[in-house]
PDB file of N, CA and C in Angstrom:
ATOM      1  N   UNK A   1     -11.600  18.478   1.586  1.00  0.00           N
ATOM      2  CA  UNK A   1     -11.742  17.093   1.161  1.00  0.00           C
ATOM      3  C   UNK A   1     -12.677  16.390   2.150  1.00  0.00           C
ATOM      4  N   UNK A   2     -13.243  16.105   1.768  1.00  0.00           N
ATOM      5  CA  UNK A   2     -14.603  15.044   2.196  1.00  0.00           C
ATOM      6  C   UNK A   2     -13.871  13.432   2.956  1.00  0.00           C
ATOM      7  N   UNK A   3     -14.915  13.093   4.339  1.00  0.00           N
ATOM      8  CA  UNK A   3     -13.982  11.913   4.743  1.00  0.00           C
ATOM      9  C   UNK A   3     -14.325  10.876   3.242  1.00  0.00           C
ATOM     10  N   UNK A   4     -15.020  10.511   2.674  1.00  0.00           N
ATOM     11  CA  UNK A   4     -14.701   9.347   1.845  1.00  0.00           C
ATOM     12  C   UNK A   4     -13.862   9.675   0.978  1.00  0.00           C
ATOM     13  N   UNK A   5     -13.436  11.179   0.555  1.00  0.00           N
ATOM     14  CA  UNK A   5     -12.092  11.268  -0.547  1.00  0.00           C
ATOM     15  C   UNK A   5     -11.059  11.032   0.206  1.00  0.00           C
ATOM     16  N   UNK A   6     -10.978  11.417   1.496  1.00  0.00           N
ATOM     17  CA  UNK A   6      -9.795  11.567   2.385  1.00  0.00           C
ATOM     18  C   UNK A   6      -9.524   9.552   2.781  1.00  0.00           C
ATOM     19  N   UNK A   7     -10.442   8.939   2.876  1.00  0.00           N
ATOM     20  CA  UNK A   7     -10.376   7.671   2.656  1.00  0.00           C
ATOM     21  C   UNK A   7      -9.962   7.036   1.188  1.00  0.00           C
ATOM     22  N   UNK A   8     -10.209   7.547   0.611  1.00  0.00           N
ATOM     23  CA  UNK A   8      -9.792   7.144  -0.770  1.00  0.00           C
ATOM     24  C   UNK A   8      -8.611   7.415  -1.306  1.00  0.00           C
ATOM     25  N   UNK A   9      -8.315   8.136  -1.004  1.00  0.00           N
ATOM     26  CA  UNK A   9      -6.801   8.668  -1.004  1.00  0.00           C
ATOM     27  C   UNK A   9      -5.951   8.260  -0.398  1.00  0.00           C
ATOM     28  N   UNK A  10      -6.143   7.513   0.911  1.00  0.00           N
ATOM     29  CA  UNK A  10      -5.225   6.451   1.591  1.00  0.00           C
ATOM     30  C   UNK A  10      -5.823   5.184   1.268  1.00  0.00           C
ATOM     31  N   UNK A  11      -6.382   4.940   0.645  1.00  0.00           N
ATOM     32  CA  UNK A  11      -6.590   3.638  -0.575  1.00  0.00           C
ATOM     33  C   UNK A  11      -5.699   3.747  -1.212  1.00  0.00           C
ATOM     34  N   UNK A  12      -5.900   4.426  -2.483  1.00  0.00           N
ATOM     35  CA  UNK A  12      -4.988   4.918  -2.893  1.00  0.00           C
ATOM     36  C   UNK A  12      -3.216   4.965  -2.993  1.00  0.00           C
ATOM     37  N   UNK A  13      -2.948   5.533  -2.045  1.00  0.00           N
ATOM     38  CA  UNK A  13      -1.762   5.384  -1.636  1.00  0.00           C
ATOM     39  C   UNK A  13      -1.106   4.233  -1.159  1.00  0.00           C
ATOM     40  N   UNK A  14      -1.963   3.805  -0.409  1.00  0.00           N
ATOM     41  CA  UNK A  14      -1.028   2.125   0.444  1.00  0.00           C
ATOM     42  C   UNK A  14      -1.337   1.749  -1.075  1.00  0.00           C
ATOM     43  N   UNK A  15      -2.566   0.930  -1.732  1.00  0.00           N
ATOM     44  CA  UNK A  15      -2.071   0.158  -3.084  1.00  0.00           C
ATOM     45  C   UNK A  15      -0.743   0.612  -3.752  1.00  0.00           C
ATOM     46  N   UNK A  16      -0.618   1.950  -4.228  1.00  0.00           N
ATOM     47  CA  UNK A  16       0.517   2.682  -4.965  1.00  0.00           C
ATOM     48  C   UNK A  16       1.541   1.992  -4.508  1.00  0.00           C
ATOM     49  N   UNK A  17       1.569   1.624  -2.681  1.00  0.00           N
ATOM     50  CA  UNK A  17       2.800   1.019  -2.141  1.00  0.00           C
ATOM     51  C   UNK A  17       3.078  -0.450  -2.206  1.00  0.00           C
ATOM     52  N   UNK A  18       2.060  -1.034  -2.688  1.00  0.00           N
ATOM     53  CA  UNK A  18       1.706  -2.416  -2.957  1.00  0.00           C
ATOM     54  C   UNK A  18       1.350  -2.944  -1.435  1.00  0.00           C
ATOM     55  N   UNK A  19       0.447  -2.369  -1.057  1.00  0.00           N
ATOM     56  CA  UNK A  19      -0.476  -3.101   0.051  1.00  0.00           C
ATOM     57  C   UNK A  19      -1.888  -2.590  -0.272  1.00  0.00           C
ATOM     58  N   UNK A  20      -1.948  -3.971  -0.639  1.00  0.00           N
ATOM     59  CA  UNK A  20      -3.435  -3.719  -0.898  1.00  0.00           C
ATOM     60  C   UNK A  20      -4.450  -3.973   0.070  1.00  0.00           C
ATOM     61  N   UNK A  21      -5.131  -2.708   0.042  1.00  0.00           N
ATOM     62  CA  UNK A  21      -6.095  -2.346   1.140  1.00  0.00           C
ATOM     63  C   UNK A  21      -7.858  -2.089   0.222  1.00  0.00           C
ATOM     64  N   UNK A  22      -8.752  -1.700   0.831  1.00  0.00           N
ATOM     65  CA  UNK A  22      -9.445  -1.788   0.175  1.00  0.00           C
ATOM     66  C   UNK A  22     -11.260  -1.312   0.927  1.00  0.00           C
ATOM     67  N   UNK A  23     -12.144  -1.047   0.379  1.00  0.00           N
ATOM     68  CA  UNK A  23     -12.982  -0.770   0.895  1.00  0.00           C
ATOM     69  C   UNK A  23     -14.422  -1.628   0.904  1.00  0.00           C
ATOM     70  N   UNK A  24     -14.261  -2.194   2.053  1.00  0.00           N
ATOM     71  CA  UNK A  24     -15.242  -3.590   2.641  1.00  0.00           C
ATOM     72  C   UNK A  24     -16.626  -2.833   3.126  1.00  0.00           C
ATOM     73  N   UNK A  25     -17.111  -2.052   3.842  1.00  0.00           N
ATOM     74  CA  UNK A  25     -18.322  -1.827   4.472  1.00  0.00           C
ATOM     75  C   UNK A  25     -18.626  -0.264   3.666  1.00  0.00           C
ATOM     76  N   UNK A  26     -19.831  -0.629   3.079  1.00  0.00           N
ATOM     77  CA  UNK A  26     -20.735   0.759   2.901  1.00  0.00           C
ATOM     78  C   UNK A  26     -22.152   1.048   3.660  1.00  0.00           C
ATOM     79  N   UNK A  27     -21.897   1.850   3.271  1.00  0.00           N
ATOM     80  CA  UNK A  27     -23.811   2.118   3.928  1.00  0.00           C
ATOM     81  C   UNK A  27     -24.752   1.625   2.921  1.00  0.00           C
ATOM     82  N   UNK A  28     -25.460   0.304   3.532  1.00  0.00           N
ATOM     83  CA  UNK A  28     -25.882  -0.408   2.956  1.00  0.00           C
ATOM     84  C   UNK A  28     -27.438   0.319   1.782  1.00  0.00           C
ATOM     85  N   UNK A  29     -27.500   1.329   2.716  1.00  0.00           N
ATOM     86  CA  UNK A  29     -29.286   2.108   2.568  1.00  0.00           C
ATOM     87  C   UNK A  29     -28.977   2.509   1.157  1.00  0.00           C
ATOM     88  N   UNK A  30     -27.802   2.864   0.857  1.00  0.00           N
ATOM     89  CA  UNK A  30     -27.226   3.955  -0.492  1.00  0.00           C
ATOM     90  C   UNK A  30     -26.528   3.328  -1.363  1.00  0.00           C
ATOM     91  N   UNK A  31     -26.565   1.617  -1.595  1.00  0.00           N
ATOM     92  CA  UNK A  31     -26.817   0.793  -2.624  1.00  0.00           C
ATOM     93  C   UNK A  31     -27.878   0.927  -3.458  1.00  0.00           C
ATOM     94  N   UNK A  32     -27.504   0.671  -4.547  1.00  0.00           N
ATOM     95  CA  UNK A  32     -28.237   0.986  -5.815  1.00  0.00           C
ATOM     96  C   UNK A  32     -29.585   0.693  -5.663  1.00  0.00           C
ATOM     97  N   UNK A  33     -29.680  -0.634  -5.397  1.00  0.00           N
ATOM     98  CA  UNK A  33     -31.078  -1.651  -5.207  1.00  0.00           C
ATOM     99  C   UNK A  33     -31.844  -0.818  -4.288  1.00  0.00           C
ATOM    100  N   UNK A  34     -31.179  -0.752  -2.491  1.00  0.00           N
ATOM    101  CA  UNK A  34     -31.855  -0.138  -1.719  1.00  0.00           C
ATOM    102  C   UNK A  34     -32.687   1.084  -1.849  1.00  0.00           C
ATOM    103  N   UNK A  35     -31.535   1.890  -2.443  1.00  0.00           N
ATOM    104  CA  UNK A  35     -31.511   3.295  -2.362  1.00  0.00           C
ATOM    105  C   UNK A  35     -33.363   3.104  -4.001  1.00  0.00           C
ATOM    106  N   UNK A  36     -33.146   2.422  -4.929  1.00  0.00           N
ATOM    107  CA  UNK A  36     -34.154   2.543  -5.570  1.00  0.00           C
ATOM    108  C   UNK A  36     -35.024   1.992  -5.437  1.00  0.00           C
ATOM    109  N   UNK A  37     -35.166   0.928  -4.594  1.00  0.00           N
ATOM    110  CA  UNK A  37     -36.037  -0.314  -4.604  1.00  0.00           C
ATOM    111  C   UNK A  37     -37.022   0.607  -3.076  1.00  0.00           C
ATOM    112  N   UNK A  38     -36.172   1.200  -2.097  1.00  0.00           N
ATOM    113  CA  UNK A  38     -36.776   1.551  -0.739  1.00  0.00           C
ATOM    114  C   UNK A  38     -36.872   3.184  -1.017  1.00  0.00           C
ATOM    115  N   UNK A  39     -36.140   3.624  -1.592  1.00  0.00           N
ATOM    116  CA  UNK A  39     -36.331   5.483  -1.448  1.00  0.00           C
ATOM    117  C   UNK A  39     -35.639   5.724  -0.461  1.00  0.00           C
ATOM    118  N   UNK A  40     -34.338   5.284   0.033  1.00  0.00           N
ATOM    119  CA  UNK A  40     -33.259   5.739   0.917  1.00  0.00           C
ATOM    120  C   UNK A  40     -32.525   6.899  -0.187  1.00  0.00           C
ATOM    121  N   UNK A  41     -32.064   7.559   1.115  1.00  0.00           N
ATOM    122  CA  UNK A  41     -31.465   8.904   0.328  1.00  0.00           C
ATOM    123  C   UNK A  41     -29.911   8.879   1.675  1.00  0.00           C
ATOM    124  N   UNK A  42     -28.823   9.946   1.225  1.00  0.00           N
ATOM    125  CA  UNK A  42     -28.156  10.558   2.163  1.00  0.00           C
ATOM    126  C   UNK A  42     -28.752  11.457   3.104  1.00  0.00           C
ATOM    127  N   UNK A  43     -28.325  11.032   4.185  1.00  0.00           N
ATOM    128  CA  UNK A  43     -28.741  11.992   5.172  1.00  0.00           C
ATOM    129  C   UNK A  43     -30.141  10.657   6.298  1.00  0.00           C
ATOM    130  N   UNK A  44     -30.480   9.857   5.648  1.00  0.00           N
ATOM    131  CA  UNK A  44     -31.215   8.803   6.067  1.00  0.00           C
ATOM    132  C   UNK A  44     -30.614   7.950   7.700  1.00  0.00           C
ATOM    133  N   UNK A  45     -29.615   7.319   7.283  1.00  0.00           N
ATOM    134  CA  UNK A  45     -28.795   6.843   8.395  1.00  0.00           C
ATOM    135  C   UNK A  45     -27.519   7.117   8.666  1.00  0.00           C
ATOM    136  N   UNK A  46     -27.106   8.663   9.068  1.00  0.00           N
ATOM    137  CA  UNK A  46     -25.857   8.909   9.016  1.00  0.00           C
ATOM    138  C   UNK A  46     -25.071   8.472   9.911  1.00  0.00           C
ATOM    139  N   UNK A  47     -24.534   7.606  10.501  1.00  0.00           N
ATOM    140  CA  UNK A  47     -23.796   6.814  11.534  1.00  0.00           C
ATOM    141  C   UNK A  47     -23.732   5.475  10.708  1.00  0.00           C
ATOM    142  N   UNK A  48     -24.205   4.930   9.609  1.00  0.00           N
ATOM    143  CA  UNK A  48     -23.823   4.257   9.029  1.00  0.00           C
ATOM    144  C   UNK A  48     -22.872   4.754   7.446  1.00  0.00           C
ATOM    145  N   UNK A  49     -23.720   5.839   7.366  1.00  0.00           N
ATOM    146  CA  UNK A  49     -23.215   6.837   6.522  1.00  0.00           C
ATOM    147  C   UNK A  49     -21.293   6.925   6.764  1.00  0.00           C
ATOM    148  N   UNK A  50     -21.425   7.823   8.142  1.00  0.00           N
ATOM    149  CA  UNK A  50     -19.828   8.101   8.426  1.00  0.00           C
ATOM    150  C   UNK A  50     -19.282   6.811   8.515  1.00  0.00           C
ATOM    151  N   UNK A  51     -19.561   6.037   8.456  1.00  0.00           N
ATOM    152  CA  UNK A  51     -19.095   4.826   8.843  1.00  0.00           C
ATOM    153  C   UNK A  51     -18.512   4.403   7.957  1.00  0.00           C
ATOM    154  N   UNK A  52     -19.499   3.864   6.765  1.00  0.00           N
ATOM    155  CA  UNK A  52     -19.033   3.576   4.902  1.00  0.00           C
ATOM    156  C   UNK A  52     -17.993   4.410   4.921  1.00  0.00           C
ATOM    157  N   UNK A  53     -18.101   5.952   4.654  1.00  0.00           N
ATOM    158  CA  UNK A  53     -17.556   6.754   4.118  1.00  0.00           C
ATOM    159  C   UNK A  53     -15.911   7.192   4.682  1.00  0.00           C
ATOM    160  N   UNK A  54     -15.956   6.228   5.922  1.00  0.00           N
ATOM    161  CA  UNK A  54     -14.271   6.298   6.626  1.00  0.00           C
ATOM    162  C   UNK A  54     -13.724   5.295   6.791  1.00  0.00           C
ATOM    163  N   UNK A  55     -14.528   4.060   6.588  1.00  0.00           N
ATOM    164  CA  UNK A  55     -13.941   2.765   7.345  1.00  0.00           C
ATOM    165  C   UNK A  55     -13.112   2.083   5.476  1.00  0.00           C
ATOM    166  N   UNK A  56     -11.832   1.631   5.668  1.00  0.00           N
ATOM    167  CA  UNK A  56     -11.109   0.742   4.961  1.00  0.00           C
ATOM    168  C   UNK A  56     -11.025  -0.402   5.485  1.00  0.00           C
ATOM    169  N   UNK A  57     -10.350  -1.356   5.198  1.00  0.00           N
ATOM    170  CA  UNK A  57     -10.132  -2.578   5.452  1.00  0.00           C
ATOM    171  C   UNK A  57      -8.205  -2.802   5.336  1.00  0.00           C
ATOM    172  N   UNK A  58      -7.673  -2.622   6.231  1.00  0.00           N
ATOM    173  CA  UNK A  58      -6.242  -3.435   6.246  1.00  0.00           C
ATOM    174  C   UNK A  58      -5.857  -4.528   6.561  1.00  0.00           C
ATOM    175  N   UNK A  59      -4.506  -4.829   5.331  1.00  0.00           N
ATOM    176  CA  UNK A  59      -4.091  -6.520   5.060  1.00  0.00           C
ATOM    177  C   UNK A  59      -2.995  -6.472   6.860  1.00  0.00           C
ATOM    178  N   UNK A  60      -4.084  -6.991   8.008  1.00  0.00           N
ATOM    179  CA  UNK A  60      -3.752  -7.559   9.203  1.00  0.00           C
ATOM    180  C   UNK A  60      -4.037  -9.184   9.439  1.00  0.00           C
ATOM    181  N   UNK A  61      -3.310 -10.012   9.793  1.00  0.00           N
ATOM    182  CA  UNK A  61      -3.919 -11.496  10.053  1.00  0.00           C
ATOM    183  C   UNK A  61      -2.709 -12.014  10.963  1.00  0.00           C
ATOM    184  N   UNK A  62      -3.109 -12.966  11.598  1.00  0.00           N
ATOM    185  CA  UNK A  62      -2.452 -13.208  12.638  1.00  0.00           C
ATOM    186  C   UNK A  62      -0.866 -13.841  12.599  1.00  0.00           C
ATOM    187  N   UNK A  63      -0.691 -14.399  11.197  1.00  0.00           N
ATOM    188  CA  UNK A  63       0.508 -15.015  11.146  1.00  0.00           C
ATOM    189  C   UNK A  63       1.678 -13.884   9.966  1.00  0.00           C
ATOM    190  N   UNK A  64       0.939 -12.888   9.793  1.00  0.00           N
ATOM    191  CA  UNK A  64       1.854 -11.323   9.424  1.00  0.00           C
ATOM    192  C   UNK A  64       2.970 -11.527  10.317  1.00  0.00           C
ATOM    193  N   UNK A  65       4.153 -11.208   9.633  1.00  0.00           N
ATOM    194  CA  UNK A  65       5.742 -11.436   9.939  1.00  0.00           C
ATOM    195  C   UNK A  65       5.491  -9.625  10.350  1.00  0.00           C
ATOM    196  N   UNK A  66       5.872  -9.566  11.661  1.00  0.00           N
ATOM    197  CA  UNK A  66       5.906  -8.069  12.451  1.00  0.00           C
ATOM    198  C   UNK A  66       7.189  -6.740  11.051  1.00  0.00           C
ATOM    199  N   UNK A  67       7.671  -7.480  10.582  1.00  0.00           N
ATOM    200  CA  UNK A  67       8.238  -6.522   9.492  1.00  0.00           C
ATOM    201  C   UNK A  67       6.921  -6.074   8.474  1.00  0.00           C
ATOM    202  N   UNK A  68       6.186  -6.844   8.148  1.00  0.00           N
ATOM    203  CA  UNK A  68       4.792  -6.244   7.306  1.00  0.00           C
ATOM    204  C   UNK A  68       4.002  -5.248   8.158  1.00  0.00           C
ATOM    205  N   UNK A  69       3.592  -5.517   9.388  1.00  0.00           N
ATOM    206  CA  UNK A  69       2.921  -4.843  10.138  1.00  0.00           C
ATOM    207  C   UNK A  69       3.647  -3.556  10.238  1.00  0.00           C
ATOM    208  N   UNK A  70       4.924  -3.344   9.991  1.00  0.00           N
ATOM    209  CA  UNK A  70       5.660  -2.125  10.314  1.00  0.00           C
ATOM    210  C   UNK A  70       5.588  -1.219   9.403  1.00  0.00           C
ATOM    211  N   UNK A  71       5.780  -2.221   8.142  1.00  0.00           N
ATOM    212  CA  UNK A  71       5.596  -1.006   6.542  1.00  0.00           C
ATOM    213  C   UNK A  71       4.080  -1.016   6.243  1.00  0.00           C
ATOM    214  N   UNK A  72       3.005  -1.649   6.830  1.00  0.00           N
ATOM    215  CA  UNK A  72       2.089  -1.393   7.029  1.00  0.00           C
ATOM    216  C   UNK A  72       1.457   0.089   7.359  1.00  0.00           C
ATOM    217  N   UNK A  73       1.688  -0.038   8.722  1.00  0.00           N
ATOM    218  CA  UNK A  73       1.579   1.003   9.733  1.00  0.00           C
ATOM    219  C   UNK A  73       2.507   2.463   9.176  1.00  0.00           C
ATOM    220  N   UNK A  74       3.431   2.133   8.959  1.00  0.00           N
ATOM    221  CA  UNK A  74       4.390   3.315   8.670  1.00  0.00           C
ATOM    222  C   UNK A  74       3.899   3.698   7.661  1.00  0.00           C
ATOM    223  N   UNK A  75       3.722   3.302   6.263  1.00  0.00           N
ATOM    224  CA  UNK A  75       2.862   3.397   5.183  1.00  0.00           C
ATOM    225  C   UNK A  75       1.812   4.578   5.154  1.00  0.00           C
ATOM    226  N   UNK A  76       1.024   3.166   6.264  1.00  0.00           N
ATOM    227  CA  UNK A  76      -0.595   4.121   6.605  1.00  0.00           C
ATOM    228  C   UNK A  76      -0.608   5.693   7.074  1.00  0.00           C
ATOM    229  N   UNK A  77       0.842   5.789   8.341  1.00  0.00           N
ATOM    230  CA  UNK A  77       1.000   7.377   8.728  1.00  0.00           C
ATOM    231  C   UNK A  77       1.551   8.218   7.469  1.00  0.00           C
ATOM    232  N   UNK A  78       2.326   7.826   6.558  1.00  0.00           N
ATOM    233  CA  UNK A  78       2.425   9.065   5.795  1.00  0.00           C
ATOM    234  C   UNK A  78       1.217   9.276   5.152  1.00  0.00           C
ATOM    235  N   UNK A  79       0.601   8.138   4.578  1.00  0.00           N
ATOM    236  CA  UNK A  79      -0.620   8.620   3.965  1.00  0.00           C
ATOM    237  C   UNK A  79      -1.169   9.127   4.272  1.00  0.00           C
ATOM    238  N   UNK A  80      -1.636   8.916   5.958  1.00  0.00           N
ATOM    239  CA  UNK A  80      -2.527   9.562   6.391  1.00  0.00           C
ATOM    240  C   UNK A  80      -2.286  11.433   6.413  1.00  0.00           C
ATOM    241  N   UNK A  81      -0.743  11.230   6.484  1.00  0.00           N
ATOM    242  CA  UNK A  81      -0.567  12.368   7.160  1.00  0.00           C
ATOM    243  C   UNK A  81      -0.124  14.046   5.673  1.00  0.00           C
ATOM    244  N   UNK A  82      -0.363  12.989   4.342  1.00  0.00           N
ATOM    245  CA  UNK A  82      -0.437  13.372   3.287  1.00  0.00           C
ATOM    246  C   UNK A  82      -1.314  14.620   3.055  1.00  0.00           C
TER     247      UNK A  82
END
């Protein structure tokens, strides 16, 4: 499994748990526009590449009641560990 399936799959899963999580940053080069408008390909900027392809976004903010942060977190390890 590839890191962006292996990311997607703990998408995936936390939503299933009703925390919705979600995927905020891609590699910008390998947008539609870019990628046709400039002739970016994979393999172009891979450090932005791994980046898109692992980074999620979790529901963290500062006034989270430490019981969310827990089924959060706990959540996130089985998934991860799925």
């Amino acid at each position: 499994m590839g890191n962006s399936a292996i990311r997607d799959h703990v998408v995936d899963e936390l939503n299933k748990n009703g925390i919705g999580t979600v995927v905020n940053y891609r590699a910008i080069h390998l947008l539609s526009y870019f990628a046709k408008a400039l002739g970016y390909r994979r393999g172009d900027f891979p450090n932005a590449e791994r980046i898109g392809d692992e980074t999620l976004s979790l529901p963290f903010y500062p006034t989270m009641p430490i019981h969310f942060v827990d089924v959060v977190t706990e959540t996130l390890a089985r998934a991860v560990s799925a």
